[in-house]
C-alpha atoms as a PDB file:
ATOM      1  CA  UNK A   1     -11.363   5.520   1.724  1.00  0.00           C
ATOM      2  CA  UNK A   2     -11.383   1.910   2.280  1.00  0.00           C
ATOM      3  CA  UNK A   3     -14.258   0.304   4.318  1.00  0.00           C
ATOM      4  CA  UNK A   4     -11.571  -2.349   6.325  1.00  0.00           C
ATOM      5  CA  UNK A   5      -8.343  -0.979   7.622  1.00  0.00           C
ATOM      6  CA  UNK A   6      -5.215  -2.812   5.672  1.00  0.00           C
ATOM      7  CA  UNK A   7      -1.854  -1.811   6.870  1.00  0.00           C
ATOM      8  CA  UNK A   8       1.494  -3.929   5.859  1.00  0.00           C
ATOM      9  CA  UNK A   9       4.890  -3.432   5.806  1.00  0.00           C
ATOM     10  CA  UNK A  10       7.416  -2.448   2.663  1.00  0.00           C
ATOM     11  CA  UNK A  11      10.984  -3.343   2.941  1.00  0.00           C
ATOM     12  CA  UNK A  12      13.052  -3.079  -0.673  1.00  0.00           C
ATOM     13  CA  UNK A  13      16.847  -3.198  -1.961  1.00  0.00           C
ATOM     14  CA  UNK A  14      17.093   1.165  -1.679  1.00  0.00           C
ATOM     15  CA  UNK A  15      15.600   0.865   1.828  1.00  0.00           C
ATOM     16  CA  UNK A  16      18.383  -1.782   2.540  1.00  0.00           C
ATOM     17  CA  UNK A  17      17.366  -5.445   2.492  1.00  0.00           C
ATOM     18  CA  UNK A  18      16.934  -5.006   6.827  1.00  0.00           C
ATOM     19  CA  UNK A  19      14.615  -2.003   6.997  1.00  0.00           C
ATOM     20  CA  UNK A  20      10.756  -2.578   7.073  1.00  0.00           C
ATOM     21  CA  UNK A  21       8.715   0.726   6.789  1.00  0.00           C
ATOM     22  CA  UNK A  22       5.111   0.217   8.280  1.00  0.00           C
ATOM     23  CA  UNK A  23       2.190   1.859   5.533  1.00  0.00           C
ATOM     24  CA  UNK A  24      -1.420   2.306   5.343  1.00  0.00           C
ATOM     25  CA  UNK A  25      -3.368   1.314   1.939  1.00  0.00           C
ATOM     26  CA  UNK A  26      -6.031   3.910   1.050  1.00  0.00           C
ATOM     27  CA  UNK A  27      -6.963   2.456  -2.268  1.00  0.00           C
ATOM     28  CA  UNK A  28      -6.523  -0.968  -4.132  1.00  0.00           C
ATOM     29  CA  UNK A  29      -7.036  -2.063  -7.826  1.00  0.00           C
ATOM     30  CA  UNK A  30      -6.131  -5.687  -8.935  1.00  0.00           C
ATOM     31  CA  UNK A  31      -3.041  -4.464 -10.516  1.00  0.00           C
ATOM     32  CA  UNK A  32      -2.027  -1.462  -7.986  1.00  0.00           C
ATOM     33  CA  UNK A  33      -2.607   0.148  -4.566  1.00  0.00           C
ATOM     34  CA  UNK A  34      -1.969   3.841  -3.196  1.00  0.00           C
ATOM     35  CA  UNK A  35      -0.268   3.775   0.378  1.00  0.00           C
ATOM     36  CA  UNK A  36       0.184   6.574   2.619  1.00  0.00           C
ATOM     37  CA  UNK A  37       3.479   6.267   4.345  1.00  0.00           C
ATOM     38  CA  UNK A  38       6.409   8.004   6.703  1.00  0.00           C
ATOM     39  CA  UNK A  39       9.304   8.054   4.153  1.00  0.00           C
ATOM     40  CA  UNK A  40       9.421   9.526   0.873  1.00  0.00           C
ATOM     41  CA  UNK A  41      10.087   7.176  -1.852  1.00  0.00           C
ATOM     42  CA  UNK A  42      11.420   7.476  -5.668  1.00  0.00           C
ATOM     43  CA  UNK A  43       9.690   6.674  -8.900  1.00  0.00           C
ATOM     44  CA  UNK A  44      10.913   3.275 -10.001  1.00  0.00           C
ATOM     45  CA  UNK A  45      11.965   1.705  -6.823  1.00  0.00           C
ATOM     46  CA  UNK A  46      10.567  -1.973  -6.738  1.00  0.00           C
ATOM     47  CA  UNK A  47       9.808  -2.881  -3.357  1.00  0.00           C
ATOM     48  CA  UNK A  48       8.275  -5.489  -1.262  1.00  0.00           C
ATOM     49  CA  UNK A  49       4.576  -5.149   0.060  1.00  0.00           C
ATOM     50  CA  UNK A  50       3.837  -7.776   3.215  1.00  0.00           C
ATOM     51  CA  UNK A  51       0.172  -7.599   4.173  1.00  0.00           C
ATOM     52  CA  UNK A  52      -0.778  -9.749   7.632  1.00  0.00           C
ATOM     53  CA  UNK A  53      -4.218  -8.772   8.106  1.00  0.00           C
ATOM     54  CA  UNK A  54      -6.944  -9.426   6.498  1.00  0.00           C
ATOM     55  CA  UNK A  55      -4.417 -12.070   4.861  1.00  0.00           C
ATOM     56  CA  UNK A  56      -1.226 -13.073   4.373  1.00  0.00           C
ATOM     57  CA  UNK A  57      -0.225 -11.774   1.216  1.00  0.00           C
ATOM     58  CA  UNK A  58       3.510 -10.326  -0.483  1.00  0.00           C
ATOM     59  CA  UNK A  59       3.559  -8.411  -3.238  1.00  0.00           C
ATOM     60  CA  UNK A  60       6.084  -6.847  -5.525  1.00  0.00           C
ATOM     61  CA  UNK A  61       5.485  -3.022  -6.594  1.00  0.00           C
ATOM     62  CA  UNK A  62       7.044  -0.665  -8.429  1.00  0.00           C
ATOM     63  CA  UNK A  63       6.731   2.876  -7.223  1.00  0.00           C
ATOM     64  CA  UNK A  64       4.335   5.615 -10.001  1.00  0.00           C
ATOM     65  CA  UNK A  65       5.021   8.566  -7.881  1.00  0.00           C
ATOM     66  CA  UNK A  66       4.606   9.933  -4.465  1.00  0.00           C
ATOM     67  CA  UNK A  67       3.881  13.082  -3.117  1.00  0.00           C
ATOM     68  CA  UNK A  68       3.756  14.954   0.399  1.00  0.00           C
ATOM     69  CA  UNK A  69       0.287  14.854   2.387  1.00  0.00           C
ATOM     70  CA  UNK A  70       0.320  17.874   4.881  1.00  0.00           C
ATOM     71  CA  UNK A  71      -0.806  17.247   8.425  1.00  0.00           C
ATOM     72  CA  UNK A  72      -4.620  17.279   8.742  1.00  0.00           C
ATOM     73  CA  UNK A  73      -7.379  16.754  10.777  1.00  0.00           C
ATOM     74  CA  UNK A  74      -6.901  12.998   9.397  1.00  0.00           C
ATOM     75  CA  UNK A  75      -3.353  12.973   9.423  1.00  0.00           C
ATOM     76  CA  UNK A  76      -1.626  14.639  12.501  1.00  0.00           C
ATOM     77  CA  UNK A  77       2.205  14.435  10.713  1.00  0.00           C
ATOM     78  CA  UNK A  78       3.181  14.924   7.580  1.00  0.00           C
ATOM     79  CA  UNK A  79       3.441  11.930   5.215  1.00  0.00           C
ATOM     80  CA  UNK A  80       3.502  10.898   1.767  1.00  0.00           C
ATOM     81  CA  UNK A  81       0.862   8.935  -0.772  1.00  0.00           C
ATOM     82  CA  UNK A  82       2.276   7.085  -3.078  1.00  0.00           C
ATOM     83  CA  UNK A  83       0.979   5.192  -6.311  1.00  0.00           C
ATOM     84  CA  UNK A  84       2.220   1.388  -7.060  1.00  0.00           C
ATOM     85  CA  UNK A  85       1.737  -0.615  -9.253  1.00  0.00           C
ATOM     86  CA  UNK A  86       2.464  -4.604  -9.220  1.00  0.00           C
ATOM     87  CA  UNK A  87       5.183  -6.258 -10.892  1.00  0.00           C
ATOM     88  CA  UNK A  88       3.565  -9.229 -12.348  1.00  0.00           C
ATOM     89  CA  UNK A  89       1.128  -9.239 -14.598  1.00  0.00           C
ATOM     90  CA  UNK A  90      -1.157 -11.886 -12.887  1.00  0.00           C
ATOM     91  CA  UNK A  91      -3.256  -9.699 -10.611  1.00  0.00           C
ATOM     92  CA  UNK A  92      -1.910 -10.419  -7.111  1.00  0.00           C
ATOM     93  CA  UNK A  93      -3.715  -8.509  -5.230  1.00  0.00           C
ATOM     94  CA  UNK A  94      -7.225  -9.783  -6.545  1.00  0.00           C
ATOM     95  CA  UNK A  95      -7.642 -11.335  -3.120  1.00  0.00           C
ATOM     96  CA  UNK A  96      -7.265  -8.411  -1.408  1.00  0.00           C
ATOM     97  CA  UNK A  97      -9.665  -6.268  -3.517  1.00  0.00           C
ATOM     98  CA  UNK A  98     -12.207  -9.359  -3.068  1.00  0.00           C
ATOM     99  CA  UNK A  99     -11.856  -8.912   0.695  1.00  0.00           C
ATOM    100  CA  UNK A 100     -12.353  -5.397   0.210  1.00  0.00           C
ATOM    101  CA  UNK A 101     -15.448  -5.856  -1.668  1.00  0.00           C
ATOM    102  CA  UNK A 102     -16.898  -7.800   0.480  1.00  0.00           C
ATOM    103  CA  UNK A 103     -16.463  -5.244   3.231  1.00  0.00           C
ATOM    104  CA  UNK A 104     -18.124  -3.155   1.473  1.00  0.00           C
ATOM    105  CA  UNK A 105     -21.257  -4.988   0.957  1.00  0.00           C
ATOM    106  CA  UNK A 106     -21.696  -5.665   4.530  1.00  0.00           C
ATOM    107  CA  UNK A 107     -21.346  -2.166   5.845  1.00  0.00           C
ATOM    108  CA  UNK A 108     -25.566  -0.840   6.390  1.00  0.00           C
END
């Protein structure tokens, strides 16, 4: 689990261009991210990723897979994880892996 709380919003052309689904990121790599998520999504869709906080950052994904998470003690509904990976090849969420890091070094 992430030391900083990062939650964004994914809209995408099979969601309809209107529809913004809110997500949570549980992990982050300079070229992908897994998200946990209300709505099932398929492998392949390329969708947009719109961060606000800890920065303003958009990102374009393409969806690995996703699979159901069962309600929990963490997670009181059902939802799904899901593994993206960016479009581009230029590492666009390095910033956000940088802020990540640097959460981590100041937590005791």
């Amino acid at each position: 689990m992430l030391p900083i709380e990062i939650k964004g919003l994914l809209s995408g052309r099979e969601l309809g261009d209107e529809s913004q689904i809110p997500f949570l990121v549980w992990d982050v790599s300079p070229s992908g991210l897994g998200i946990l998520l209300s709505d099932r999504l398929e492998a392949g869709e390329v969708l947009r990723l719109t961060f606000g906080a800890p920065m303003a950052l958009t990102v374009m994904c393409s969806v690995v897979w996703c699979e159901l998470q069962e309600a929990d003690y963490d997670f009181q509904e059902a939802s799904f994880r899901v593994g993206l990976i960016t479009v581009s090849n230029n590492r666009p969420l390095q910033p956000l892996v940088d802020r990540v890091d640097e959460a981590r070094l100041r937590k005791p």
